[in-house]
Protein backbone atom coordinates (compact mmCIF):
# COMPACT_ATOMS: atom_id res chain seq x y z
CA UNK A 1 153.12 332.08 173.83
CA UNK A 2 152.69 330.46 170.38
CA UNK A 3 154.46 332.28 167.42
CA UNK A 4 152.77 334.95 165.36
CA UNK A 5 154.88 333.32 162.08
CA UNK A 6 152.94 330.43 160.41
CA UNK A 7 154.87 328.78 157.90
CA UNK A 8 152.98 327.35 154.47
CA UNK A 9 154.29 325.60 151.58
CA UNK A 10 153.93 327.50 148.53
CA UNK A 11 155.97 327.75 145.31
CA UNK A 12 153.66 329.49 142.58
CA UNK A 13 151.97 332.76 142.72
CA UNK A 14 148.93 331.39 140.88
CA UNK A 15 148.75 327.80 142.73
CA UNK A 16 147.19 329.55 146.03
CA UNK A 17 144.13 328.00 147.45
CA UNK A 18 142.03 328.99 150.11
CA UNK A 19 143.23 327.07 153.51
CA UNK A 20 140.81 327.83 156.36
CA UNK A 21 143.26 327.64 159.07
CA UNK A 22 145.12 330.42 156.69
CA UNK A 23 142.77 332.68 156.70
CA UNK A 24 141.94 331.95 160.41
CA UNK A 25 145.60 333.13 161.44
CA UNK A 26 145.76 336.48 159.09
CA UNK A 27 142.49 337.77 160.42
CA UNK A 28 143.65 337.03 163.75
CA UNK A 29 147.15 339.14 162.95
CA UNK A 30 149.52 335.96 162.21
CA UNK A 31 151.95 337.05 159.47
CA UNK A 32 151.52 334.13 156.76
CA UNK A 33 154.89 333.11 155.39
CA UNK A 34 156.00 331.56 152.19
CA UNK A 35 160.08 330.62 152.42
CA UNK A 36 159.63 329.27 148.67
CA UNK A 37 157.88 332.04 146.86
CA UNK A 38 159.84 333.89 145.02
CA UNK A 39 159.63 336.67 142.99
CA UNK A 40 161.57 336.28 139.51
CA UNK A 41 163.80 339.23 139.12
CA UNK A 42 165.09 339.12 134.92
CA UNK A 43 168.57 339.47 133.96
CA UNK A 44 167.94 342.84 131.96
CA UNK A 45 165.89 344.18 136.08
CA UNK A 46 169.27 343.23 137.90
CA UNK A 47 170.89 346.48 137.20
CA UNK A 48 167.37 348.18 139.04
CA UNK A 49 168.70 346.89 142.16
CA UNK A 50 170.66 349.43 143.65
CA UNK A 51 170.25 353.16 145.58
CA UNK A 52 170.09 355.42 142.96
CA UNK A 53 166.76 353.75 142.13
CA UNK A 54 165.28 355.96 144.46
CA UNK A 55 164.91 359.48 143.77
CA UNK A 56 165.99 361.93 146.11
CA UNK A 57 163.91 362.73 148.94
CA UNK A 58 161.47 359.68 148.07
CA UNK A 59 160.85 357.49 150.81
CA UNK A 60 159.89 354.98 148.04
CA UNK A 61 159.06 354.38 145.03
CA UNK A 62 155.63 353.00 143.80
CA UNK A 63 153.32 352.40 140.88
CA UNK A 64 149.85 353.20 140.43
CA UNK A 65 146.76 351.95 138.98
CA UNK A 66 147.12 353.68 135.76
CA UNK A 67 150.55 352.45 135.52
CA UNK A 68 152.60 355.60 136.76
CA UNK A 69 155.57 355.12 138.18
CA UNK A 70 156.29 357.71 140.89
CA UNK A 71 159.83 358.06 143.04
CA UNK A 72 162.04 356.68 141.05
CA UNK A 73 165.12 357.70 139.79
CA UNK A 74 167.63 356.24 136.93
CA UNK A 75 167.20 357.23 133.19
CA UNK A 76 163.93 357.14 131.23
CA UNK A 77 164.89 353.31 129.83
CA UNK A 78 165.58 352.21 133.61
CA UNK A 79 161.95 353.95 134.70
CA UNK A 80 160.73 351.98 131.99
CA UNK A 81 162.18 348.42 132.63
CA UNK A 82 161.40 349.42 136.64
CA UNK A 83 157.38 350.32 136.02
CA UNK A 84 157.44 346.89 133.94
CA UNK A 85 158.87 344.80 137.17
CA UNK A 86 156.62 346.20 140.05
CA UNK A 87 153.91 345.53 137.87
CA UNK A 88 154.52 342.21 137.31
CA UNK A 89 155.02 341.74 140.99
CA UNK A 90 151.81 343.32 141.56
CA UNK A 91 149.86 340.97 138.90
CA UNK A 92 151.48 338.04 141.08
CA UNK A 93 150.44 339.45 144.71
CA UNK A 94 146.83 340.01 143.34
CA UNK A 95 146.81 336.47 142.17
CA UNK A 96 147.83 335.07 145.11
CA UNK A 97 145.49 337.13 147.31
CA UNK A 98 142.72 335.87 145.41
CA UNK A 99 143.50 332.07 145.67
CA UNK A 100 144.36 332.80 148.87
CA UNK A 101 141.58 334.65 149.92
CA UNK A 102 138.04 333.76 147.64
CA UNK A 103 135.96 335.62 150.34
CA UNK A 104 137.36 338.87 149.64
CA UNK A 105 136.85 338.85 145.43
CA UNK A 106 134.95 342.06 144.16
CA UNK A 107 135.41 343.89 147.19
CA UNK A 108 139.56 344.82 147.92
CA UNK A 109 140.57 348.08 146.89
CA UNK A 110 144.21 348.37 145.39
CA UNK A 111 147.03 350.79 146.41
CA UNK A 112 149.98 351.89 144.73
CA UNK A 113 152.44 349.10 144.08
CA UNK A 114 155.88 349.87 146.26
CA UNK A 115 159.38 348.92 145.20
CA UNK A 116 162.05 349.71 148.13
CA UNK A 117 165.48 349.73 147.52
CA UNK A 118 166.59 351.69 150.68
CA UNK A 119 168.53 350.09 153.28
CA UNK A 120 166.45 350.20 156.21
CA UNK A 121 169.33 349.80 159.21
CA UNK A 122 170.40 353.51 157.91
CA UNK A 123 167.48 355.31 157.74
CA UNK A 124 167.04 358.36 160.03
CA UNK A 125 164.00 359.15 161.47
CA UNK A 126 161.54 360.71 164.21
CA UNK A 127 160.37 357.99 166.94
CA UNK A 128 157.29 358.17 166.10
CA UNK A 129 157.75 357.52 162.15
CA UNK A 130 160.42 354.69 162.93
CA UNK A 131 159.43 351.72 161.76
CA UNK A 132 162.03 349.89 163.39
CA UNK A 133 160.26 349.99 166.28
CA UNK A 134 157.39 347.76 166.99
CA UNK A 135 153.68 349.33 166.07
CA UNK A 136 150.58 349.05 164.01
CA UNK A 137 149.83 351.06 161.00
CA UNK A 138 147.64 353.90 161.09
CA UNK A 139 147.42 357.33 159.03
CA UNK A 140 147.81 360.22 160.90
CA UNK A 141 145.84 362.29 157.73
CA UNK A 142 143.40 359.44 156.41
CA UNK A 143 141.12 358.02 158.70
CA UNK A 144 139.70 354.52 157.08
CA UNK A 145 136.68 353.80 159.69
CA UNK A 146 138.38 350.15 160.18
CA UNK A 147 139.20 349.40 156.57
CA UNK A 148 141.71 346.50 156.47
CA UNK A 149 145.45 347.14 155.47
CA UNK A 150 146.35 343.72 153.80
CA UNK A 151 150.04 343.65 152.52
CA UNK A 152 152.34 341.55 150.81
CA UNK A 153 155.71 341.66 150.65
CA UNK A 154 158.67 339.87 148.95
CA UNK A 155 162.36 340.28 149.27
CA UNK A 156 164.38 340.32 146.23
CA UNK A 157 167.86 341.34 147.83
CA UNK A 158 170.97 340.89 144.92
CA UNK A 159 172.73 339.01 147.98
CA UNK A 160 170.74 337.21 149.42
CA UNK A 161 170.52 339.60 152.53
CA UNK A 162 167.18 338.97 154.52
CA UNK A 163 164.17 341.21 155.47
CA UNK A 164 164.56 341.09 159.64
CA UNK A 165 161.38 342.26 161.26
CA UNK A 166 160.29 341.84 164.92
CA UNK A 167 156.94 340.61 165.08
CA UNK A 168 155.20 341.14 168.77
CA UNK A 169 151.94 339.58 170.76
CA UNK A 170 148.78 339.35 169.53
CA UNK A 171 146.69 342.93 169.01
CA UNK A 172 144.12 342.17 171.54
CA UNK A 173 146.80 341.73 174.74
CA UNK A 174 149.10 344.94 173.45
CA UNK A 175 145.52 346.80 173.25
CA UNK A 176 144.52 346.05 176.78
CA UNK A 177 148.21 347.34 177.28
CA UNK A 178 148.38 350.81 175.95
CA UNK A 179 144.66 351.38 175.46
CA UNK A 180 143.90 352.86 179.82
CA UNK A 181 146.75 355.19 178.45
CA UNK A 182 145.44 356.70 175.40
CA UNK A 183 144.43 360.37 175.25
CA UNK A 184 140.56 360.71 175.06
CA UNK A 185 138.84 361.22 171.93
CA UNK A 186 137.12 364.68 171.04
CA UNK A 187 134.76 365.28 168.49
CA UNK A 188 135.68 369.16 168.66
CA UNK A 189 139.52 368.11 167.89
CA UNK A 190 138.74 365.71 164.85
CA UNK A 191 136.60 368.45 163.10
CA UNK A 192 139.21 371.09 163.77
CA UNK A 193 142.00 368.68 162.40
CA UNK A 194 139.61 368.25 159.28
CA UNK A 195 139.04 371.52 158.82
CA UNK A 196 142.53 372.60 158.87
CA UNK A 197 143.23 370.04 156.13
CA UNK A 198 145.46 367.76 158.54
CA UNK A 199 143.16 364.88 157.76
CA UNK A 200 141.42 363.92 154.65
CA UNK A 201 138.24 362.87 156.27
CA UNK A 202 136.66 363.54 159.85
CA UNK A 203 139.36 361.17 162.22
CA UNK A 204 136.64 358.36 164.26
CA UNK A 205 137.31 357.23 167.65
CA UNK A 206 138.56 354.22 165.80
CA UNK A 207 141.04 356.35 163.71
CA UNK A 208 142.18 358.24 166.97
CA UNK A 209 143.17 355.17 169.16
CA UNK A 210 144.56 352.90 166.26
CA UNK A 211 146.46 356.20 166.55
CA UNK A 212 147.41 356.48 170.29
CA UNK A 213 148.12 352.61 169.94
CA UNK A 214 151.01 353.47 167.35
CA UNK A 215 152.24 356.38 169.08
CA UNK A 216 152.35 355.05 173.28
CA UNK A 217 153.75 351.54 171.67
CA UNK A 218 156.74 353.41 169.66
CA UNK A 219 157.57 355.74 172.44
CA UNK A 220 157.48 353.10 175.63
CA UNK A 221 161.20 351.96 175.55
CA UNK A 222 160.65 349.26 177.97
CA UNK A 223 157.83 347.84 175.80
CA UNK A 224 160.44 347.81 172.90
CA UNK A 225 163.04 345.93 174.43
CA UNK A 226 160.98 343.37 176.93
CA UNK A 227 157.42 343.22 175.22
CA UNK A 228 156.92 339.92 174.42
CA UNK A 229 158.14 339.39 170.63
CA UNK A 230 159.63 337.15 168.00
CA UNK A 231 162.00 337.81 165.75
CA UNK A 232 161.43 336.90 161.66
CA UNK A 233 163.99 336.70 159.11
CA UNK A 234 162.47 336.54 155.54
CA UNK A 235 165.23 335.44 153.14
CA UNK A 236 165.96 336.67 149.60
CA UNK A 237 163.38 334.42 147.14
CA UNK A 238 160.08 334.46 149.78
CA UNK A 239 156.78 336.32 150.52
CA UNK A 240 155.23 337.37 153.40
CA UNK A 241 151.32 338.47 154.10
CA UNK A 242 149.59 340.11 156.82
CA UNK A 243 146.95 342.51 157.70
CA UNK A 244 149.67 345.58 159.30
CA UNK A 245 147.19 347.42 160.77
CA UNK A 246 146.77 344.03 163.42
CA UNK A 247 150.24 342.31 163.34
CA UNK A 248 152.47 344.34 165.24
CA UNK A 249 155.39 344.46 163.72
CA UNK A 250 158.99 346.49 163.26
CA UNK A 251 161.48 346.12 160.42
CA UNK A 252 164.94 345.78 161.46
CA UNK A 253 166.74 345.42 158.47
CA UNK A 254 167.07 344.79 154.93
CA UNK A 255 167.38 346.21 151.37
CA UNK A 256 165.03 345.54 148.44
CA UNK A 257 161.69 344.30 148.76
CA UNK A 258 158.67 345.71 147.01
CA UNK A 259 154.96 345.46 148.84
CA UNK A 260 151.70 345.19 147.62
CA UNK A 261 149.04 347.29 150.01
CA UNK A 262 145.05 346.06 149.56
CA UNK A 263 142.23 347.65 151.55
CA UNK A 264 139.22 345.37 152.89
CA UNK A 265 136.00 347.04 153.77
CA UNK A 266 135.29 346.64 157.70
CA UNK A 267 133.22 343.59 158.39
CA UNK A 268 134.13 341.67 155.02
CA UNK A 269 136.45 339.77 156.79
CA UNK A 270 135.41 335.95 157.50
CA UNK A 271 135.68 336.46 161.25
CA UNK A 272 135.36 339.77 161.54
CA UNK A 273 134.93 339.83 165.49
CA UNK A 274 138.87 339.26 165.42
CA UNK A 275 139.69 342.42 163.53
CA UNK A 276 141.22 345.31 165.44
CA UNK A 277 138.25 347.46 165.06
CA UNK A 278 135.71 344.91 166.87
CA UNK A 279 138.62 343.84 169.70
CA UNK A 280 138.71 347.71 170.13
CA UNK A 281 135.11 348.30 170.41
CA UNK A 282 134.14 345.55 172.39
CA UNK A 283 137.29 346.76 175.16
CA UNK A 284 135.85 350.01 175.02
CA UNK A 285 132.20 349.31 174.84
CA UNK A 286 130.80 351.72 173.00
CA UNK A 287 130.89 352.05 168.54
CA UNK A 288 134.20 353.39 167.55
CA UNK A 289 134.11 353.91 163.43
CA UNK A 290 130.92 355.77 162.12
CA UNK A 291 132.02 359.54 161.21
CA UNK A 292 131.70 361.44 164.28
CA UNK A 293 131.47 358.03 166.65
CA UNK A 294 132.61 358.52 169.78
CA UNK A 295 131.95 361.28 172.31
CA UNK A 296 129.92 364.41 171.12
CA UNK A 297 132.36 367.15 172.74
């Protein structure tokens, strides 16, 4: 099988230009990787690189559009010098989206900016919410109808140490997979769920099996250890992109990287017959995303 990790030559944030062949292998869950772009960390940020960073019982720490900085720890001056570096990183990864990606101008919607300083080899958590096992993302609370999760990341590691992720087979052949295994959807359930204030929004039959795709991959144990996969080591000084709701990824280790989340609108993509929510409808055979799509019981 060919390798979900294509390689492309890259040394400036703002010198990206829209390859076709690119694009092509994002919206088709490739992970797009850049070994030569770096993110500049300045001599007065190198003292933000370290634990305490993170406040306690933050998972991590991000920025937001108005320029809050949320989850962070240090004194007020660190904060400061902190909210100044994720949001330079985050002017960067928007100007490389949009050389990258021309197609998508005017309609992305931006998330919180993320800076993670946690070492992810000692993190302790649930199956299910273990990202070191391989899955797609999907919110349990806020269905998105088959908006796109676009992400980039960069690794900024002191040391040198490298972002190790496990990158598996294309979403299409883990779909067929898991999907004759996934609980049935029930329009009765995703109101109740709403109504209890579990989700945000009324969950789709898109929402519920992007669902029951993260949850049967995570817990098969034999899929984790022989699925087919490939392992990717990002080194300290490069970038990474891919949509993370369609590459199906874990992280296996590695300190220090901060992430830049983008949403896409369903159907804006330039193929959008390769996006998770078309491969999923067309194996089902019936419309998955509209509120309340899916069976009426």
């Amino acid at each position: 099988m060919q390798s979900p990790i294509v390689e492309a030559d890259l040394v400036a944030w703002d010198a990206a230009r829209a390859h076709p062949e690119w694009t092509a292998a994002v919206e088709a869950g490739k992970v797009l990787f850049f070994p030569a772009l770096a993110f500049e960390v300045l001599p007065g940020e190198q003292a933000l690189l370290r634990p305490d960073m993170l406040a306690p019982r933050s998972r991590n720490v991000s920025l937001d559009a108005s320029g809050a900085l949320k989850g962070a720890g240090g004194s007020a001056q660190e904060r400061e010098r902190l909210a100044g570096m994720v949001g330079r990183f985050r002017a960067q990864a928007l100007a490389l989206v949009d050389g990258l990606f021309p197609e998508y101008r005017g309609v992305l919607r931006i998330a919180p900016t993320s800076f993670r300083p946690r070492q992810v080899q000692t993190r302790q958590q649930s199956v299910r919410a273990d990202d070191k096992r391989l899955h797609v993302d999907a919110f349990p609370s806020r269905p998105n109808y088959g908006e796109r999760i676009l992400r980039v990341f960069v690794n900024i590691h002191p040391q040198g140490a490298p972002r190790v992720w496990r990158v598996g087979a294309d979403f299409e052949t883990v779909a067929r997979q898991f999907l004759p295994r996934a609980k049935p959807y029930r329009l009765w359930q995703a109101r109740a769920l709403q109504a209890l204030h579990v989700t945000k929004s009324l969950r789709s039959e898109y929402d519920h099996l992007m669902l029951q795709l993260h949850d049967l991959m995570k817990r098969d144990e034999h899929y984790q250890q022989h699925g087919a996969q490939w392992k990717a080591s990002f080194p300290a000084g490069s970038c990474w992109v891919c949509y993370s709701d369609q590459a199906v990824h874990a992280v296996m280790s590695g300190q220090y990287m901060m992430e830049q989340t983008l949403y896409l609108p369903p159907g804006r993509e330039v193929n959008p017959a390769a996006s998770p929510l078309q491969i999923l409808t067309r194996l089902v055979g019936r419309p998955l995303a509209g509120v309340g799509a899916g069976l009426a019981s």
